[in-house]
N, C-alpha and C. Protein backbone atom coordinates (compact mmCIF):
# COMPACT_ATOMS: atom_id res chain seq x y z
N UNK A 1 54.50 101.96 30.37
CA UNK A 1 53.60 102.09 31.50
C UNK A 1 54.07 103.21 32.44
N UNK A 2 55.34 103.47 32.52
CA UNK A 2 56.35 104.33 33.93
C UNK A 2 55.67 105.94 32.85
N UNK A 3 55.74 105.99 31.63
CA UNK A 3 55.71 107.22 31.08
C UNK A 3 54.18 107.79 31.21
N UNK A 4 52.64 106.69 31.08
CA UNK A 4 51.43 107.03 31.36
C UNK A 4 51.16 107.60 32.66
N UNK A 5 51.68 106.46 33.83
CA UNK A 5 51.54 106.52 35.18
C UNK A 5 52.26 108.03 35.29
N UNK A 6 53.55 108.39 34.80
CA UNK A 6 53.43 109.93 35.16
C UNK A 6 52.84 110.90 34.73
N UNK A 7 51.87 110.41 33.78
CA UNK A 7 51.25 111.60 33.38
C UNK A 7 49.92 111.95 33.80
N UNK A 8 49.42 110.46 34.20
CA UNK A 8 48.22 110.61 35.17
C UNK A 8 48.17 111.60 35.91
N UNK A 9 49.04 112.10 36.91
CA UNK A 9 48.97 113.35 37.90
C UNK A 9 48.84 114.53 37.19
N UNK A 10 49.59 114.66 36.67
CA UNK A 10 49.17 116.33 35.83
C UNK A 10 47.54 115.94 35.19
N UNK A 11 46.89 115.12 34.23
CA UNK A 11 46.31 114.70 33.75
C UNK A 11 44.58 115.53 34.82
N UNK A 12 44.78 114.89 36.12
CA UNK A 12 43.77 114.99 36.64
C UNK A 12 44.14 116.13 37.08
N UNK A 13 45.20 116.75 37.57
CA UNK A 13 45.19 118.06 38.61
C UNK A 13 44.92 119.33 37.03
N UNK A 14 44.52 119.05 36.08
CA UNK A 14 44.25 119.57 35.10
C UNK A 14 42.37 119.24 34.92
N UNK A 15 42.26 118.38 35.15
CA UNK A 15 40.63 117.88 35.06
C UNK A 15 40.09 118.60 35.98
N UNK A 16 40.37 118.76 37.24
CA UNK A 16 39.94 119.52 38.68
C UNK A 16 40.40 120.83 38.43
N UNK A 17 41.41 121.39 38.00
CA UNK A 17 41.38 122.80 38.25
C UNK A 17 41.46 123.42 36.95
N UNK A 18 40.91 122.91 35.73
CA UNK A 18 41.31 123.85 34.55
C UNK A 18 39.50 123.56 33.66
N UNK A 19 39.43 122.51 33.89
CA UNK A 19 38.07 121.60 32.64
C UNK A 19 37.22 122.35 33.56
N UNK A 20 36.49 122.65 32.56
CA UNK A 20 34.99 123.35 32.97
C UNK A 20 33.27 122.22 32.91
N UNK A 21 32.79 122.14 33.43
CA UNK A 21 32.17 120.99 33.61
C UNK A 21 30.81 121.09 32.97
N UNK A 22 30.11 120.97 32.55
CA UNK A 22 28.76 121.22 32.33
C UNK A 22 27.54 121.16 33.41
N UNK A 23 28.22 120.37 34.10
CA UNK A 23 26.79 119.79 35.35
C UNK A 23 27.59 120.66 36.50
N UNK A 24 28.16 121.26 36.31
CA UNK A 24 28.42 122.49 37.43
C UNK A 24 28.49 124.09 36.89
N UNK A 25 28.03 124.29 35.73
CA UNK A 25 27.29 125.40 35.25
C UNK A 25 28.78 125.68 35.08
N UNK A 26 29.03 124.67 34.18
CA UNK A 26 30.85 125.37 33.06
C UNK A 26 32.13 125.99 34.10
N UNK A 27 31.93 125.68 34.98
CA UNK A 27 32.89 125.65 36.38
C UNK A 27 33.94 124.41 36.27
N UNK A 28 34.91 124.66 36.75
CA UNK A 28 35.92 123.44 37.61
C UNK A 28 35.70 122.89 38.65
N UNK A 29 35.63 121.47 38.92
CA UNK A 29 35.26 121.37 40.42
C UNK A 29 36.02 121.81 41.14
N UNK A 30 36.85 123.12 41.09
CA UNK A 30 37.77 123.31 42.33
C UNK A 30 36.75 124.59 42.63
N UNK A 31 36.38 124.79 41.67
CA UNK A 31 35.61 126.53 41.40
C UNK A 31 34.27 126.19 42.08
N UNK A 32 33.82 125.01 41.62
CA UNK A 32 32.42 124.26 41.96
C UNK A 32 32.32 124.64 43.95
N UNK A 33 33.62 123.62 44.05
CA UNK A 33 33.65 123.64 45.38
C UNK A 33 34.12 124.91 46.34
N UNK A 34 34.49 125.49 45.70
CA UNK A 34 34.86 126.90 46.59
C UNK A 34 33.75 128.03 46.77
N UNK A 35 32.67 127.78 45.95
CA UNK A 35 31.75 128.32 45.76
C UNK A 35 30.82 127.98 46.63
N UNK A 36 30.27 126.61 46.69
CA UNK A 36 30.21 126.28 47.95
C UNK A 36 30.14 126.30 49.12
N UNK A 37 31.77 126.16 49.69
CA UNK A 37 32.21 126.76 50.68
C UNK A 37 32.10 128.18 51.33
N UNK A 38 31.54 129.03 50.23
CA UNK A 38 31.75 130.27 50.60
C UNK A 38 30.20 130.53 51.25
N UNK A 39 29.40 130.04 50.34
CA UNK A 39 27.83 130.19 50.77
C UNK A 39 27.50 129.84 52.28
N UNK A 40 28.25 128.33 52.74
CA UNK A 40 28.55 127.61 53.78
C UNK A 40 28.63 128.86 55.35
């Protein structure tokens, strides 16, 4: 369980800044959201 639970963190900070999404036009939600922000 101690070896999953650490891998969870990399796991997601990899989902948010690397995975490209389909329902955000093949973006990262970090990319999603900065994009965003910028229009803002």
């Amino acid at each position: 369980a101690q070896a999953v639970l650490g891998l969870i963190g990399g796991w997601i900070e990899d989902y948010n800044e690397n995975h490209p999404h389909s329902g955000l036009k093949m973006r990262s939600p970090r990319e999603f959201i900065a994009a965003q922000t910028e229009i803002a």
